[in-house]
Protein backbone atom coordinates (compact mmCIF):
# COMPACT_ATOMS: atom_id res chain seq x y z
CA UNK A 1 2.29 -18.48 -24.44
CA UNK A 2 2.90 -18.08 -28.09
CA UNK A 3 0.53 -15.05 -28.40
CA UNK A 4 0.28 -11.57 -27.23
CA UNK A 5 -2.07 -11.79 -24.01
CA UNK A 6 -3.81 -8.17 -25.04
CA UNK A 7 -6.62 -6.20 -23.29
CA UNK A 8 -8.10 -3.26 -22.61
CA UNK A 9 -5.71 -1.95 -20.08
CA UNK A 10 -2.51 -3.43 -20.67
CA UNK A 11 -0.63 -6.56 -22.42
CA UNK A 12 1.56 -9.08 -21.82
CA UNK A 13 4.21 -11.65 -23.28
CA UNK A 14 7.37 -13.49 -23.76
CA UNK A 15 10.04 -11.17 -24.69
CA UNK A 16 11.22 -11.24 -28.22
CA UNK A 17 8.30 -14.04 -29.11
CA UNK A 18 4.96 -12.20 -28.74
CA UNK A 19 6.41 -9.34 -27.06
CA UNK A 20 8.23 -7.76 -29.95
CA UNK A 21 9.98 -3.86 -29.71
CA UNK A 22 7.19 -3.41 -32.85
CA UNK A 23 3.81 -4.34 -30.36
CA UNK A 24 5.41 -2.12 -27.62
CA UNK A 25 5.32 0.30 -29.62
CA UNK A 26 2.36 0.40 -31.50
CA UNK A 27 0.39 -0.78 -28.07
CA UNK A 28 1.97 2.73 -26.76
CA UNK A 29 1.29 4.77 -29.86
CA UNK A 30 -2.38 3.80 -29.57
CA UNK A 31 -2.49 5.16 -26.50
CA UNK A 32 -0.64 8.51 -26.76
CA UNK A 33 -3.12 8.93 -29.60
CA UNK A 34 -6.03 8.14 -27.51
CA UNK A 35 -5.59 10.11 -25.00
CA UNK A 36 -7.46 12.98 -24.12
CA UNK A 37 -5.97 14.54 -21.44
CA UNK A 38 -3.08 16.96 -22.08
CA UNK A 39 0.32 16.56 -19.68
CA UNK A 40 2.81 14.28 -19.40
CA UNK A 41 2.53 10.28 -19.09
CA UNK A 42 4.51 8.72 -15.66
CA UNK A 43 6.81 5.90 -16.79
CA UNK A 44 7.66 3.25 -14.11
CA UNK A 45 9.02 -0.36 -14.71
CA UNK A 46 9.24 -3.61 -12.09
CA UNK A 47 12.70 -4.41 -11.99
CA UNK A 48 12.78 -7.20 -14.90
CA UNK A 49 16.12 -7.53 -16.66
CA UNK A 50 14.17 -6.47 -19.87
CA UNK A 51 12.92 -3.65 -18.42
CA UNK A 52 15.03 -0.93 -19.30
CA UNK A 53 15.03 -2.23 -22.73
CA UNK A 54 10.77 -2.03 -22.55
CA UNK A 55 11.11 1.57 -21.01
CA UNK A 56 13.17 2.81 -23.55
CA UNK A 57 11.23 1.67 -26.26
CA UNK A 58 7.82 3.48 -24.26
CA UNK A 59 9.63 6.66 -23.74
CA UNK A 60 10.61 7.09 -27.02
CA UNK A 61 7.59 5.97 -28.58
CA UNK A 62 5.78 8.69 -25.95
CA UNK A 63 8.34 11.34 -27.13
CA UNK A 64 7.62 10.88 -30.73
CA UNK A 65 3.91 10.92 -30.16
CA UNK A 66 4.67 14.33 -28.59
CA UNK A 67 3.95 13.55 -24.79
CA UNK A 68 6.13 14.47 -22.10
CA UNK A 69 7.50 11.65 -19.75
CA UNK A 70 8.21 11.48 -16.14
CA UNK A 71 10.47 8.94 -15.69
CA UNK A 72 10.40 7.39 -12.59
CA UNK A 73 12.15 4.31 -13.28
CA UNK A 74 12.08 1.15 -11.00
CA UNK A 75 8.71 1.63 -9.05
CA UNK A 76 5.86 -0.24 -7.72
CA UNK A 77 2.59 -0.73 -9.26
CA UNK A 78 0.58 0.73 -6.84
CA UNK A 79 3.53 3.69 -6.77
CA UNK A 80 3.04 4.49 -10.23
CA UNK A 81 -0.80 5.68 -9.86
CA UNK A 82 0.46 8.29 -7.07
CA UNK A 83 3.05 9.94 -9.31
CA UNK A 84 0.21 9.98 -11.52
CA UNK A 85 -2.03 12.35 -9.00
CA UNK A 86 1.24 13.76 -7.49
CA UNK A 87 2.10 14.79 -10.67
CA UNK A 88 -1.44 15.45 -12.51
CA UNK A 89 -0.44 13.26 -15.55
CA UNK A 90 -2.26 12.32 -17.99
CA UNK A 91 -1.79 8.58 -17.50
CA UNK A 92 0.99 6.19 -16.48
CA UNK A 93 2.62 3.11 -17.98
CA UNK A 94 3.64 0.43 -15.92
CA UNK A 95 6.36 -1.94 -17.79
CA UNK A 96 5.57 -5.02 -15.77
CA UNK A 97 4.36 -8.65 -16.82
CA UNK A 98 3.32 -9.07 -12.75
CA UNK A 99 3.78 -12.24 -11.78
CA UNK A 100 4.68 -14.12 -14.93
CA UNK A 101 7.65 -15.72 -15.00
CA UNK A 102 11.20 -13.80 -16.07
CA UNK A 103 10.60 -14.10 -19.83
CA UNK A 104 7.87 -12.72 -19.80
CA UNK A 105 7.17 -8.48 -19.51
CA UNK A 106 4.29 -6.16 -20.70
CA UNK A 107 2.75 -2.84 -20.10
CA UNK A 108 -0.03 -1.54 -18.10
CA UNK A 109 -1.70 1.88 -18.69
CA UNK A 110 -3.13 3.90 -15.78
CA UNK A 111 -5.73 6.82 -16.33
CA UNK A 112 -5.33 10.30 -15.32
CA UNK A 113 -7.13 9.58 -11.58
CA UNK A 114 -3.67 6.83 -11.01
CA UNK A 115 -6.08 3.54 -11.94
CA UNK A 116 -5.90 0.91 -13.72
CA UNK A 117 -7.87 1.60 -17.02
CA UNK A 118 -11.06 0.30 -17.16
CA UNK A 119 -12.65 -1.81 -20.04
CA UNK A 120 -14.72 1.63 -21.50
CA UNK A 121 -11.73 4.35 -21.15
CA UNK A 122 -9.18 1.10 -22.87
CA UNK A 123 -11.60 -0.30 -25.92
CA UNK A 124 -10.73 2.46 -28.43
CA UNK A 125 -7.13 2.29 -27.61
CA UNK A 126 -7.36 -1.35 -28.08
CA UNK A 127 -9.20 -0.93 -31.30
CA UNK A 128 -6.00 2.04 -32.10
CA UNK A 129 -3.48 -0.71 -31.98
CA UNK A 130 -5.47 -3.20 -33.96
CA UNK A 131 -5.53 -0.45 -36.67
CA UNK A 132 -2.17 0.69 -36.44
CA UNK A 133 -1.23 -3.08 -37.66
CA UNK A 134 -2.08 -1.79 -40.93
CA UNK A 135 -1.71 2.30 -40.55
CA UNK A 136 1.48 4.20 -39.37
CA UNK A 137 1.37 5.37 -35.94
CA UNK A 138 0.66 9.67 -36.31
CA UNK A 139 4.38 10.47 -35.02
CA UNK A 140 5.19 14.20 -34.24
CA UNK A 141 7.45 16.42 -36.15
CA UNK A 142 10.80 17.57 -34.43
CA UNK A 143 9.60 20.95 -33.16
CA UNK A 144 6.58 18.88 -30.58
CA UNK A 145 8.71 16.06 -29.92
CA UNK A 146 8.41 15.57 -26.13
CA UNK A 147 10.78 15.99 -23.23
CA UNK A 148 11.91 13.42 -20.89
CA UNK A 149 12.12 14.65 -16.50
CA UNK A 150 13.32 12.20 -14.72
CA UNK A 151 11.72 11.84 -11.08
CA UNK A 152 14.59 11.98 -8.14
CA UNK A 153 12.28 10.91 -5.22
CA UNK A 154 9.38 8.22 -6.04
CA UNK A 155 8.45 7.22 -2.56
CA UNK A 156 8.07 9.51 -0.21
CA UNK A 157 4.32 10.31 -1.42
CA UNK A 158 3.57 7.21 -1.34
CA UNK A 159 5.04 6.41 1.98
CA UNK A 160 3.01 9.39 3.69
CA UNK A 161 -0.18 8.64 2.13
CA UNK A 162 0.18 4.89 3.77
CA UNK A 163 1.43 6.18 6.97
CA UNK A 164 -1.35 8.63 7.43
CA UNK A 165 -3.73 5.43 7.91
CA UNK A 166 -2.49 3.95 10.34
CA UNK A 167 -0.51 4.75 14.29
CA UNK A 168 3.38 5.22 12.93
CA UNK A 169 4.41 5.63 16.64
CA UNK A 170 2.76 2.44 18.12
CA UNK A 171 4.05 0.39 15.47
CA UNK A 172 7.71 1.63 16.14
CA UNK A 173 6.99 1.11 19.74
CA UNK A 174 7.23 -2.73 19.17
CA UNK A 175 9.93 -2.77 17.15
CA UNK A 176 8.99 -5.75 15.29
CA UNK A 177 11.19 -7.85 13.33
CA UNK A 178 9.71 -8.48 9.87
CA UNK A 179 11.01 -10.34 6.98
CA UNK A 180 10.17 -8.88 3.46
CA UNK A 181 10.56 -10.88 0.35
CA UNK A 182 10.71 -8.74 -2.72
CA UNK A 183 11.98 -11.57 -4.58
CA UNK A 184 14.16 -9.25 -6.58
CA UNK A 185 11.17 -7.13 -7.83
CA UNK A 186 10.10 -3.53 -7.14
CA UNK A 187 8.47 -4.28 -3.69
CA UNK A 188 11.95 -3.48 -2.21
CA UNK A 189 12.49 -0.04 -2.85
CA UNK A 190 9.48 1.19 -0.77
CA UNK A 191 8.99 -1.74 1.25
CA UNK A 192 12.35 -1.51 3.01
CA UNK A 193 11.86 2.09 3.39
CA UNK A 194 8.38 1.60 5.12
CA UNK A 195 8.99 -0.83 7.50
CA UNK A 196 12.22 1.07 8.77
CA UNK A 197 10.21 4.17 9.13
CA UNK A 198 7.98 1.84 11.45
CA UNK A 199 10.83 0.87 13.68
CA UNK A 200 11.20 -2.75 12.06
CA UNK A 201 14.35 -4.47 12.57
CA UNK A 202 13.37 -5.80 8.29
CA UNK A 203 14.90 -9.18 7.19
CA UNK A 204 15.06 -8.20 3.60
CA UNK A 205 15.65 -11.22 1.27
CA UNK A 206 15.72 -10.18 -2.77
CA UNK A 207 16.19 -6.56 -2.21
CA UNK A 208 18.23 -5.47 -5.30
CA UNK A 209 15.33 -4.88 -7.24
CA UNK A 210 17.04 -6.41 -10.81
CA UNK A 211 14.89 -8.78 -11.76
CA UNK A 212 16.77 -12.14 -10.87
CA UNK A 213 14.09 -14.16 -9.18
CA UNK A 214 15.19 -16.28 -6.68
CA UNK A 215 12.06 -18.32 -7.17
CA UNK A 216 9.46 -18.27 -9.22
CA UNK A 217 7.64 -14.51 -8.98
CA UNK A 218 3.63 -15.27 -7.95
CA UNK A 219 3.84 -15.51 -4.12
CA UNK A 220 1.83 -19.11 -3.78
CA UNK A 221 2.69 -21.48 -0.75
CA UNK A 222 4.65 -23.64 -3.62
CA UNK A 223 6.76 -20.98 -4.76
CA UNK A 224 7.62 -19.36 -0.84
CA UNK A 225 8.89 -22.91 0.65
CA UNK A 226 12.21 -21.75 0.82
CA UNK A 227 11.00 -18.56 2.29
CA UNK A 228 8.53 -19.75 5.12
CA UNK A 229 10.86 -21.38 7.41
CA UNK A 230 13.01 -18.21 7.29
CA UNK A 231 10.52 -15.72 9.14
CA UNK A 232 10.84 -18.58 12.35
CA UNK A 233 14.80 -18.82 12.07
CA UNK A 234 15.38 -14.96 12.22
CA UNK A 235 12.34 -14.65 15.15
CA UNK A 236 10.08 -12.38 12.59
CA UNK A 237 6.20 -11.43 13.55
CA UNK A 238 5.87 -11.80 10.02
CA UNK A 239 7.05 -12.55 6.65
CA UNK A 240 5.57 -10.17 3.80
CA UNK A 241 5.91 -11.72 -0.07
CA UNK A 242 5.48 -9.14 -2.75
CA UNK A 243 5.20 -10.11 -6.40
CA UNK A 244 7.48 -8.52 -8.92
CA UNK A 245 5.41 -5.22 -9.10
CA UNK A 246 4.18 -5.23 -5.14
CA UNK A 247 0.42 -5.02 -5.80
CA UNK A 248 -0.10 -8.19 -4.39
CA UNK A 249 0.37 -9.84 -1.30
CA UNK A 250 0.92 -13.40 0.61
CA UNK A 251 1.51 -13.46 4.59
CA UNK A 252 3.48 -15.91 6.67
CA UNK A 253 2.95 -15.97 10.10
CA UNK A 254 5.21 -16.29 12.99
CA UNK A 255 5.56 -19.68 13.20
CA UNK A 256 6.47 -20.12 9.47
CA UNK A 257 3.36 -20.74 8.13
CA UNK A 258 1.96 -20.22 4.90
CA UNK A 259 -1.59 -18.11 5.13
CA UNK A 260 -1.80 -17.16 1.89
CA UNK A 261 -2.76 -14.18 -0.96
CA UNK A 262 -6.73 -14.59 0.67
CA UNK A 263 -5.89 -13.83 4.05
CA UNK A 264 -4.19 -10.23 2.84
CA UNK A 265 -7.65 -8.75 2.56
CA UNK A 266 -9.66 -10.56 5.13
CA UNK A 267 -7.04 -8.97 7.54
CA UNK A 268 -6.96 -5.84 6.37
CA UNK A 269 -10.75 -5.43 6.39
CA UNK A 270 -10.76 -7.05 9.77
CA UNK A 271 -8.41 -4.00 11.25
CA UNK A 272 -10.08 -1.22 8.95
CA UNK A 273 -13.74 -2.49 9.70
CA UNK A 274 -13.33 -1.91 13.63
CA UNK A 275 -12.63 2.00 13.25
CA UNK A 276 -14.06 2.63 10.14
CA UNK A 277 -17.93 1.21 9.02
CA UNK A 278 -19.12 1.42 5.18
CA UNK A 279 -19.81 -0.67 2.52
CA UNK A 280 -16.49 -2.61 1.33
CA UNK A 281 -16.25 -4.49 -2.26
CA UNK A 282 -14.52 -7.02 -4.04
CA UNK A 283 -14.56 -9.46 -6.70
CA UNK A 284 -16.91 -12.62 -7.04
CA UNK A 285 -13.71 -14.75 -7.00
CA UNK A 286 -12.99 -13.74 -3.68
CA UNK A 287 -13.26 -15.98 -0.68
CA UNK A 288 -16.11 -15.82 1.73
CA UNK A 289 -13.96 -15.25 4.39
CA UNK A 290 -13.53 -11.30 3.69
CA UNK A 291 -17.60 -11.05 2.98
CA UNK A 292 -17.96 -13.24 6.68
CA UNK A 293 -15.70 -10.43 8.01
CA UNK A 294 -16.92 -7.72 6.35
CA UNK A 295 -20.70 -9.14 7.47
CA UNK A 296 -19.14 -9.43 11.52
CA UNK A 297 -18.56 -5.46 11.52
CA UNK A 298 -21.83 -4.86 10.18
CA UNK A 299 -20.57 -3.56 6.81
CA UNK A 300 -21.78 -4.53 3.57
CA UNK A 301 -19.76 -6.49 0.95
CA UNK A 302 -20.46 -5.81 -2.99
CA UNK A 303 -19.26 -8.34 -5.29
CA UNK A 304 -17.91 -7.52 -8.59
CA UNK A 305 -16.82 -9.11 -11.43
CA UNK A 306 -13.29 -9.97 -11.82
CA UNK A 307 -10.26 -7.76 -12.32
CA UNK A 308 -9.05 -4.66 -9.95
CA UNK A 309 -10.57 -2.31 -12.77
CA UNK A 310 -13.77 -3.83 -11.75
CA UNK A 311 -13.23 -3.73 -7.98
CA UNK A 312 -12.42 -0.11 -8.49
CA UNK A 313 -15.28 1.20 -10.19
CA UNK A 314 -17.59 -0.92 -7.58
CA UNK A 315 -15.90 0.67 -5.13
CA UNK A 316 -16.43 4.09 -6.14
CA UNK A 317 -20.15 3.64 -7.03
CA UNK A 318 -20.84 2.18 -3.52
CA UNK A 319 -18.98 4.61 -1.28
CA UNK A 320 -16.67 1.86 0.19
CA UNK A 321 -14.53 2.42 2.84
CA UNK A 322 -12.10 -0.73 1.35
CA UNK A 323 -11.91 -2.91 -0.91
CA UNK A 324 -9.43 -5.47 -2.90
CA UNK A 325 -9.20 -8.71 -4.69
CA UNK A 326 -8.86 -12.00 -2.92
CA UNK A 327 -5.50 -12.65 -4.53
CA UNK A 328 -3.59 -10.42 -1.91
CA UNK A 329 -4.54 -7.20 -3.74
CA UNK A 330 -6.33 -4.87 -0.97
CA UNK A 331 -7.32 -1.22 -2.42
CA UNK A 332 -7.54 1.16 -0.02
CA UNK A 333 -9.20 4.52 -1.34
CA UNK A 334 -6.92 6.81 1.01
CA UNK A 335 -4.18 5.56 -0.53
CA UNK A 336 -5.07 4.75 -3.92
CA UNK A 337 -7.78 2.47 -6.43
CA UNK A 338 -5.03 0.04 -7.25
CA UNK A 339 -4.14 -3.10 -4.98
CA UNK A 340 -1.44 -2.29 -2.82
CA UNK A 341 1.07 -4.64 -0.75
CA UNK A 342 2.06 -1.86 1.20
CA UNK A 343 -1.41 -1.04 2.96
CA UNK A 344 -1.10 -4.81 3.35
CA UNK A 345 1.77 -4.75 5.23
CA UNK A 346 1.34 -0.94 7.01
CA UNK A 347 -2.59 -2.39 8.28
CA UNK A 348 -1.38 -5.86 8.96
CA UNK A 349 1.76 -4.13 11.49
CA UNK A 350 -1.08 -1.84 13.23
CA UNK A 351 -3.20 -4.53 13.72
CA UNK A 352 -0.58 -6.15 15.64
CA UNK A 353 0.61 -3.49 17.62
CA UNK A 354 -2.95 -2.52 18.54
CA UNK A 355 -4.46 -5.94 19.65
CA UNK A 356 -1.45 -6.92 21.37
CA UNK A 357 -1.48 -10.58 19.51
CA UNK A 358 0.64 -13.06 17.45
CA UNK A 359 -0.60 -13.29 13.92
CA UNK A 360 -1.52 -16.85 14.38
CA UNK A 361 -4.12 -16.20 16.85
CA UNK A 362 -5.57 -13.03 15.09
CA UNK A 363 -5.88 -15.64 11.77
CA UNK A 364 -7.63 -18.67 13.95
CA UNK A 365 -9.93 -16.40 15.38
CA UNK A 366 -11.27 -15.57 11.59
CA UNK A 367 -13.40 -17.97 8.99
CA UNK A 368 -11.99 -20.60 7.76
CA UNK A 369 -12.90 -21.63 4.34
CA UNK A 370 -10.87 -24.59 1.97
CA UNK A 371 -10.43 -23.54 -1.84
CA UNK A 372 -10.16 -26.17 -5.09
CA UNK A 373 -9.37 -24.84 -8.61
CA UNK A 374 -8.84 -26.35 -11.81
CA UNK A 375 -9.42 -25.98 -15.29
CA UNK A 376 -11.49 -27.83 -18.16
CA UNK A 377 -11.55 -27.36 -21.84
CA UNK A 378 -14.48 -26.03 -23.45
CA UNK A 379 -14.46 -24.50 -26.76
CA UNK A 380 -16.17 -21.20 -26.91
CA UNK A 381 -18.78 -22.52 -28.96
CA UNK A 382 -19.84 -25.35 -26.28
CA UNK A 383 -19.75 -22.70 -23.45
CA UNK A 384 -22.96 -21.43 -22.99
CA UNK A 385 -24.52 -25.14 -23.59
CA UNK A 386 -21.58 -26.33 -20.61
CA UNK A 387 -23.22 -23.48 -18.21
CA UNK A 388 -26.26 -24.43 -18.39
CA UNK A 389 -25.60 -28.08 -17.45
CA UNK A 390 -24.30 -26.75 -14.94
CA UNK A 391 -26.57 -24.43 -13.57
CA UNK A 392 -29.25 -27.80 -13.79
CA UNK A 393 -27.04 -30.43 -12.62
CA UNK A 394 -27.32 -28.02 -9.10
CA UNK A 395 -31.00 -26.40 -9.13
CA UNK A 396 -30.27 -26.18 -5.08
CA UNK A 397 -27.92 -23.23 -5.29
CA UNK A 398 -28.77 -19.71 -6.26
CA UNK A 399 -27.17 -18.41 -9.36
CA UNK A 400 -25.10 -15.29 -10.34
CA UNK A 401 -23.97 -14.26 -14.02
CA UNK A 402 -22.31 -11.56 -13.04
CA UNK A 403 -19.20 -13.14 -14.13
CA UNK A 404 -19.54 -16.23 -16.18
CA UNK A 405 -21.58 -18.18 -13.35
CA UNK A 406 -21.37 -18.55 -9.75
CA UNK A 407 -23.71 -20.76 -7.87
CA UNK A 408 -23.78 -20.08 -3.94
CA UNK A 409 -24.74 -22.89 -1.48
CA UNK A 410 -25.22 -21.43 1.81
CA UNK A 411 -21.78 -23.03 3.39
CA UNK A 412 -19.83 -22.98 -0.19
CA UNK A 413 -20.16 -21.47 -3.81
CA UNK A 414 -18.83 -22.15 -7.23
CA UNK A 415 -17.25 -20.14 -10.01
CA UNK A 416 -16.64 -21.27 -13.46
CA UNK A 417 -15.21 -18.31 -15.86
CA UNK A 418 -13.79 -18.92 -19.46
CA UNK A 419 -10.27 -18.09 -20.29
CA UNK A 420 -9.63 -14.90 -22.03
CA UNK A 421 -6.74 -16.43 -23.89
CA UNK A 422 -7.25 -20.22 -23.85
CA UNK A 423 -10.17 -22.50 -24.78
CA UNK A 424 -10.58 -23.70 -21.49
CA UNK A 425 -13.07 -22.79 -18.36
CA UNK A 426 -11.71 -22.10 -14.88
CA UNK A 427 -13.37 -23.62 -11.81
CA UNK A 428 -13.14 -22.01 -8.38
CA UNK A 429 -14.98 -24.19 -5.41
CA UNK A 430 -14.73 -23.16 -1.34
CA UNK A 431 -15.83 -25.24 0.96
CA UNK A 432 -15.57 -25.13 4.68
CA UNK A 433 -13.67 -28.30 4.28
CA UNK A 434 -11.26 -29.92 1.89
CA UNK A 435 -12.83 -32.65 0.77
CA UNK A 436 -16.12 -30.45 0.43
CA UNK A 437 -14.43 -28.21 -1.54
CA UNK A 438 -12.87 -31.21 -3.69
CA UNK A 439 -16.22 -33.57 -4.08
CA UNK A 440 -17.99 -30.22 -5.22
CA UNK A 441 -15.21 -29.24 -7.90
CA UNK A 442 -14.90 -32.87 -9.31
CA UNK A 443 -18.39 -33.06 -9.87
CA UNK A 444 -18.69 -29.63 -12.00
CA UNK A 445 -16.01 -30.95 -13.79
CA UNK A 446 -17.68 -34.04 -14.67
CA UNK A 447 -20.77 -32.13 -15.72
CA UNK A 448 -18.35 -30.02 -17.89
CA UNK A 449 -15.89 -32.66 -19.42
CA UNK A 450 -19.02 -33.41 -21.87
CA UNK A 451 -18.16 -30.37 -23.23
CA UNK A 452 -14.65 -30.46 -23.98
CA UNK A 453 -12.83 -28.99 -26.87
């Protein structure tokens, strides 16, 4: 991507292209500014090469905007929003472009409760940085320039808050030998840490967290094939795959088989669900398989619209007990609001120990749903007119603008979304079958290619 891919709570892009040393820090000056909170600001990166460079760049940026900075260095994601609360910080920064590919980095800003900033609290910094591409950043003078502490232990909290939900001494009990992919990211430092505290006997492949993936970072069947036969060859329960900054996660079972970033959830809310009833919520693009689950404990499932600040804030309106994103992001509130591979991988383990099963049986006795997605373009100007074709070319199904528009069948559903950064539409279709889910996506597409750009 040539351009800066900018929003309310964070941005991302190729280093030294769109991501220049000047955006950085303008992006954090806005922010510093913004605040309202008094305190310090948690600083964590993923691991990328260009990391430390990015870091550097945000703490001094911090520092001469007066803020104090708790340096935490390489950390997880999900990490990051606990040192917020352990800390009571004003906010984090995250230096992490996810699971982009290795030229690409970015930042993402965390609110004083250790979330994800959500579209209200992130506008006016947005609108900051816009401004400040014309006005000076307000820098301090020498006397209020901040101090930098750096933070000498940056898992433990974490670790005990994802212990403390679920049976440490049944899992360890097992001993289970478990294969953890960190792919060179973050994911490492806790997740070895984690599963050895659980008794694992832990298969670690791309543990020095420095940024030199092995394959490419987002943890999709294409990019794990040289993983997947590994968890069978070293006799592993199961292989965990962590993207760069471990708030997502993809599962491979026993047998070497790929179950994917939508199974994370439905397990997790499968194992939570049987000790724990309440409303649960996540994200229209989520597969029905966690709202079948959800509905086969007798708890409620909320939809809202994309993106974990989203997720979060339906979440906390409805009381739920659990929640996530479908793209192996589950949130679990005693924990933390931000999607966390390690309450993946912690639920997952107790699930196993507990029910006495392989993970291939516990997954073929859920739901099983196919998913198709592609993309069309539509210029923003055609969009509305393509939507509506849509909604008419199926008056059957029931419709949902929550988020663009999603129209349910009573076996499948359909989600078409514009691009935030492209002139293009994104189609979601799942189907209890493959070629259901196929037919049904290649004919919205057809009612949509009228309306190319």
């Amino acid at each position: 991507m040539s351009e800066l891919i900018i929003s309310v709570s964070g941005l991302r892009g190729v280093v030294g292209a769109s991501l220049t040393p000047e955006a950085a820090i303008r992006y954090v000056a806005a922010f510093a500014q913004e605040l309202a909170t008094p305190g310090p600001l948690v600083l964590t990166r993923d691991g990328r090469t260009t990391g430390r460079m990015i870091a550097d760049l945000v703490r001094g940026a911090l520092c001469a905007a007066g803020r104090d900075v708790i340096d935490a260095d390489i950390a997880a994601t999900p990490t990051t929003g606990v040192l917020v609360r352990r800390y009571q910080a004003a906010g984090g920064i995250q230096v992490s472009a996810s699971h982009n590919p290795p030229e690409y980095n970015g930042l993402k800003l965390f609110d004083p409760a250790g979330q994800v900033l959500t579209a209200a609290a992130g506008q006016p910094i947005l609108h900051r940085y816009r401004q400040f591409a014309a006005d000076r950043p307000a820098w301090v003078g020498y006397q209020r320039v901040g101090r930098v502490v750096a933070c000498a232990d940056s898992v433990s909290d974490h670790l005990g808050l994802v212990a403390a939900t679920i049976d440490v001494e049944r899992i360890r009990a097992c001993g289970f030998t478990v294969l953890l992919d960190a792919n060179h990211g973050a994911g490492s430092l806790l997740g070895r840490h984690l599963l050895e505290s659980l008794g694992c006997r832990v298969v670690l492949i791309g543990g020095e967290p420095d940024g030199r993936f092995a394959h490419r970072p987002e943890p999709t069947a294409e990019n794990l094939v040289g993983i997947a036969p590994l968890v069978r060859q070293h006799g592993a329960i199961a292989g965990f795959c962590q993207d760069p900054d471990a708030d997502r996660l993809a599962v491979i079972d026993e047998t070497g088989h790929y179950l994917g970033e939508e199974y994370t959830l439905a397990l997790c809310l499968d194992h939570v669900l049987r000790t724990r009833r309440g409303p649960v919520a996540i994200n229209c693009a989520t597969s029905r398989l966690s709202a079948d689950v959800a509905a086969g404990h007798g708890s409620e499932c909320f939809r809202a619209a994309v993106g974990e600040a989203n997720v979060v804030a339906e979440m906390r309106a409805r009381h739920a007990v659990f929640g996530g994103e479908g793209n192996g992001g589950p949130i679990d509130p005693r924990v933390g609001y931000v999607r966390d591979s390690f309450v993946g991988m912690a639920l997952i383990l107790d699930a196993l120990a507990e029910r006495q099963i392989r993970l291939s049986d516990w997954v073929r006795s859920l739901p099983r749903y196919a998913i198709r997605k592609t993309t069309v373009p539509v210029a923003a100007a055609g969009l509305q007119a393509a939507l509506d074709a849509l909604r008419h070319r199926f008056p059957e199904a029931s419709v949902d603008r929550l988020d663009g528009l999603r129209l349910d069948w009573p076996d499948r559903w359909l989600l078409v979304r514009a691009s935030n950064t492209e002139p293009i539409v994104r189609l979601i279709v799942e189907a209890p079958q493959a070629a259901d889910a196929e037919q049904l996506c290649d004919d919205a597409a057809a009612t949509l290619a009228s309306f190319t750009s």
